[in-house]
Protein backbone atom coordinates (compact mmCIF):
# COMPACT_ATOMS: atom_id res chain seq x y z
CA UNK A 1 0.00 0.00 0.00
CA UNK A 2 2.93 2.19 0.82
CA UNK A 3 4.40 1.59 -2.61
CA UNK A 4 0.88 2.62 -4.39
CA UNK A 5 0.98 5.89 -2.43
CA UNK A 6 4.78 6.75 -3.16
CA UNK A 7 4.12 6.41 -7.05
CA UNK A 8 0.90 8.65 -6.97
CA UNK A 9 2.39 11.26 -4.81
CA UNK A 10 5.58 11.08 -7.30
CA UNK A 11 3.13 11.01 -10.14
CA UNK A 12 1.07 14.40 -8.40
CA UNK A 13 4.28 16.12 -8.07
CA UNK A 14 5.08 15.77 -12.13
CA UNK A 15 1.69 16.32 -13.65
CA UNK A 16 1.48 19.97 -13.20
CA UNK A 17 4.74 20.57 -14.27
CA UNK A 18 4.15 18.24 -17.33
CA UNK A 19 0.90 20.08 -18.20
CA UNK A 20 2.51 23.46 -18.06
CA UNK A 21 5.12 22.89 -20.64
CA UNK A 22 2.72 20.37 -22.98
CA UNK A 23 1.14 24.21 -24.45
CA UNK A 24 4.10 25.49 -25.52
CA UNK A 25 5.98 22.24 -26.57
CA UNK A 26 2.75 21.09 -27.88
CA UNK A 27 2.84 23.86 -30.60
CA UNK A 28 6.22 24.35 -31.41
CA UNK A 29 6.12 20.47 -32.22
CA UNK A 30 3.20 21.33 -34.86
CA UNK A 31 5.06 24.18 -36.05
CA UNK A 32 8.20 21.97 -36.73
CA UNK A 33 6.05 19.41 -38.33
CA UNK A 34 4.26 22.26 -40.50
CA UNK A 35 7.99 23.92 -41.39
CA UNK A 36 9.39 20.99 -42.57
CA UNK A 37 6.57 19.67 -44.79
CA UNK A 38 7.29 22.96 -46.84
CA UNK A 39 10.52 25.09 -45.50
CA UNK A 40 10.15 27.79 -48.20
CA UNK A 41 6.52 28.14 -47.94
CA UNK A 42 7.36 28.33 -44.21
CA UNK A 43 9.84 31.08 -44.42
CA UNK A 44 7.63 32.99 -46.47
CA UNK A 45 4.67 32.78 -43.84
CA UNK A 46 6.93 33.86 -41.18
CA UNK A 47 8.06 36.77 -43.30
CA UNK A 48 4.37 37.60 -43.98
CA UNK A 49 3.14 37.15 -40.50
CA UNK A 50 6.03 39.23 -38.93
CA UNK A 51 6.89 41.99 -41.62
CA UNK A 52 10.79 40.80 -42.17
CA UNK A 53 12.58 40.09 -45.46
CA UNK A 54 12.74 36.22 -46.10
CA UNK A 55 16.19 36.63 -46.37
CA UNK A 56 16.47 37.66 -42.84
CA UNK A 57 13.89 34.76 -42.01
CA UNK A 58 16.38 32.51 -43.73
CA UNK A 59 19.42 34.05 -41.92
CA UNK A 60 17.33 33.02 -38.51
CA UNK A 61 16.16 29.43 -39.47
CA UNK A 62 20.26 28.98 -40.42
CA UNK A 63 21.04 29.95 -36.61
CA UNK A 64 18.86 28.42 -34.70
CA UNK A 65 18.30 24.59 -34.18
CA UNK A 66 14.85 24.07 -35.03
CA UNK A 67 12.54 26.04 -37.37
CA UNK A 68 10.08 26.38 -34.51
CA UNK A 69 12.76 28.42 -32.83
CA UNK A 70 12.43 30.50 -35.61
CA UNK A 71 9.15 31.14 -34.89
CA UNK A 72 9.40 31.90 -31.51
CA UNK A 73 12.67 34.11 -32.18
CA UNK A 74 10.16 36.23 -34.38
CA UNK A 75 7.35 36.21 -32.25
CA UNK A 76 9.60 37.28 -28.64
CA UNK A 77 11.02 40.08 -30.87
CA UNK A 78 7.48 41.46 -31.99
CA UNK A 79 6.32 41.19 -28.39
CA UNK A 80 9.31 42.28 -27.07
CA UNK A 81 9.50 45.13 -29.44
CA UNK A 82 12.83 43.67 -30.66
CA UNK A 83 14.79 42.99 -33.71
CA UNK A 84 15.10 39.49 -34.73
CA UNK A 85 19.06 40.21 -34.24
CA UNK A 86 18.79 41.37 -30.32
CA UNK A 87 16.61 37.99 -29.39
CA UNK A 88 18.88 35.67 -31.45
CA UNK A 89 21.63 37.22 -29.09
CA UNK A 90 19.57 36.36 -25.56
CA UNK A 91 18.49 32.87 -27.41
CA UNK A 92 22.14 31.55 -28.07
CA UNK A 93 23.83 31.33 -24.61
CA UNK A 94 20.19 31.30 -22.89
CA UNK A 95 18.61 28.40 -25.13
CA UNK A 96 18.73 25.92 -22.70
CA UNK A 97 17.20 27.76 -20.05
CA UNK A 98 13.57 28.14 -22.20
CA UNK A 99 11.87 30.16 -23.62
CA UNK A 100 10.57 31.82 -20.37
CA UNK A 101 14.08 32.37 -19.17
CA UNK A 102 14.64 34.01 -22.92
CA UNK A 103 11.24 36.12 -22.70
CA UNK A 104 12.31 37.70 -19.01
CA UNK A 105 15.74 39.03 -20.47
CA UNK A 106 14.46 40.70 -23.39
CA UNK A 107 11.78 42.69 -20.31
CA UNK A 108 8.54 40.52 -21.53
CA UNK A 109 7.20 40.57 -17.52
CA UNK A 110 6.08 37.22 -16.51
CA UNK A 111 2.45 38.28 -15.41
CA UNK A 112 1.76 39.96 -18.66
CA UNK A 113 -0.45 38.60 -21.05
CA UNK A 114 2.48 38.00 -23.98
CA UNK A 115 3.89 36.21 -20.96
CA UNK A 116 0.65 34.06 -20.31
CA UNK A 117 0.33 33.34 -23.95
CA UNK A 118 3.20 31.91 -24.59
CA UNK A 119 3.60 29.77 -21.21
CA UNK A 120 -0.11 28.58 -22.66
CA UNK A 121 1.34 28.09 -25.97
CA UNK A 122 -1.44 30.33 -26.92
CA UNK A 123 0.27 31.23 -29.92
CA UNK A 124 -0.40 31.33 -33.81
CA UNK A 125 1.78 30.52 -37.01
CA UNK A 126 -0.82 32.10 -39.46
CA UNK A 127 1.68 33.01 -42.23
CA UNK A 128 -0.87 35.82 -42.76
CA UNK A 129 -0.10 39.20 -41.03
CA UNK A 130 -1.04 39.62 -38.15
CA UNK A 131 -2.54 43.24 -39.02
CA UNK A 132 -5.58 41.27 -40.96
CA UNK A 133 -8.15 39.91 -38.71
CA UNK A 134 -10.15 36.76 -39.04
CA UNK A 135 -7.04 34.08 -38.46
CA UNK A 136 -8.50 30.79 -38.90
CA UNK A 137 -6.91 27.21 -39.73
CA UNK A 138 -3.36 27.99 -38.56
CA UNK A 139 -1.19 26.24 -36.24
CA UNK A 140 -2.41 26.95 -32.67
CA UNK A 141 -1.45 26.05 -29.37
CA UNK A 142 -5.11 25.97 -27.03
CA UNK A 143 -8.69 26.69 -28.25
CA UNK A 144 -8.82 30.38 -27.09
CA UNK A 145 -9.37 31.91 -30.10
CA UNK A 146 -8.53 35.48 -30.32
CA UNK A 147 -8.10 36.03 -26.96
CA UNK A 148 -11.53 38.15 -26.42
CA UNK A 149 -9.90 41.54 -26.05
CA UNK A 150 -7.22 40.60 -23.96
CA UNK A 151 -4.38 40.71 -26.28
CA UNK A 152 -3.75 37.21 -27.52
CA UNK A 153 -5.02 37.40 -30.98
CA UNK A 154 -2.89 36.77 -34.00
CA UNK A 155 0.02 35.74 -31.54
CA UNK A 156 1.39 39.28 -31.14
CA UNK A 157 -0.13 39.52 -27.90
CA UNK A 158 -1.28 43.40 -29.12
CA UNK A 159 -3.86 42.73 -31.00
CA UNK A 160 -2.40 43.26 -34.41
CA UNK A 161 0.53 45.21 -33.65
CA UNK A 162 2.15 48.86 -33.65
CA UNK A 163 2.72 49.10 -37.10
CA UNK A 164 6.48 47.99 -36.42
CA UNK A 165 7.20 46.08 -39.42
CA UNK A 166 3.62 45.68 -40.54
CA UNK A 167 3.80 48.28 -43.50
CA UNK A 168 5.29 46.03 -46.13
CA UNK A 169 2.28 43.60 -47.40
């Protein structure tokens, strides 16, 4: 009986903490899957979706390991309000740490809703920008939609941005 209760108080202990990261990991596995059924199509969504050249999307997806990290690269810079060149320079000695870890040290505050959203993985690979409203059928991380208001919709956690970047169509 002892036994029974040790392995479903070690089981309690790792269930929240595995359910906290499944959001994130959860999508950024989709997005890999998605990226490498069709890389260039891929690059050129993420150039659409966050107003950057595809050559500096390519430059990105050649420096970091996965193309998800890409992604999320692109999407902590447009929430951070940072160049794709200041995150890759948190993300390369900070990798390891997460994504969280990376967020915090470009200033994203962890009770913010950009925070929230991407702990959730309450994010979206649209390949549409994220100006245009009505995002349907993309790659998404939870089922709450565009966020009702609160800042979560199309992945920017603004609402469709600042009009950094968003210009070029």
């Amino acid at each position: 009986m002892k036994r029974i209760l040790s392995i479903l108080a070690v089981v309690a202990l790792l269930v929240p903490a595995a359910a906290f990261a499944g959001g994130l990991e959860v999508f950024l596995s989709n997005v890999n899957v998605q990226a490498r059924a069709d890389m260039p199509g891929f690059s050129v969504g993420l150039s659409t979706q966050f107003g950057v050249p595809v050559t500096q999307v390519q430059a990105v997806l050649r420096t970091v390991h996965e193309p998800a990290d890409a992604f999320m690269v692109l999407q902590l810079g447009q929430m951070a309000h940072r160049p794709p060149e200041t995150v890759l320079a948190v993300y390369q000695p900070n990798r390891k740490k997460g994504w969280g870890a990376i967020a915090k040290d470009l200033g994203i505050k962890p009770g913010s809703a950009e925070f929230h959203a991407l702990k959730n993985g309450d994010l979206h690979f649209t390949g549409r920008n994220a100006g245009r409203g009505g995002d349907r059928g993309e790659v998404g991380g939870s089922d709450h939609g565009n966020g009702g208001g609160k800042g979560h919709g199309g992945g920017n956690g603004h609402g469709g941005g600042h009009g950094k970047g968003h210009s070029k169509s």
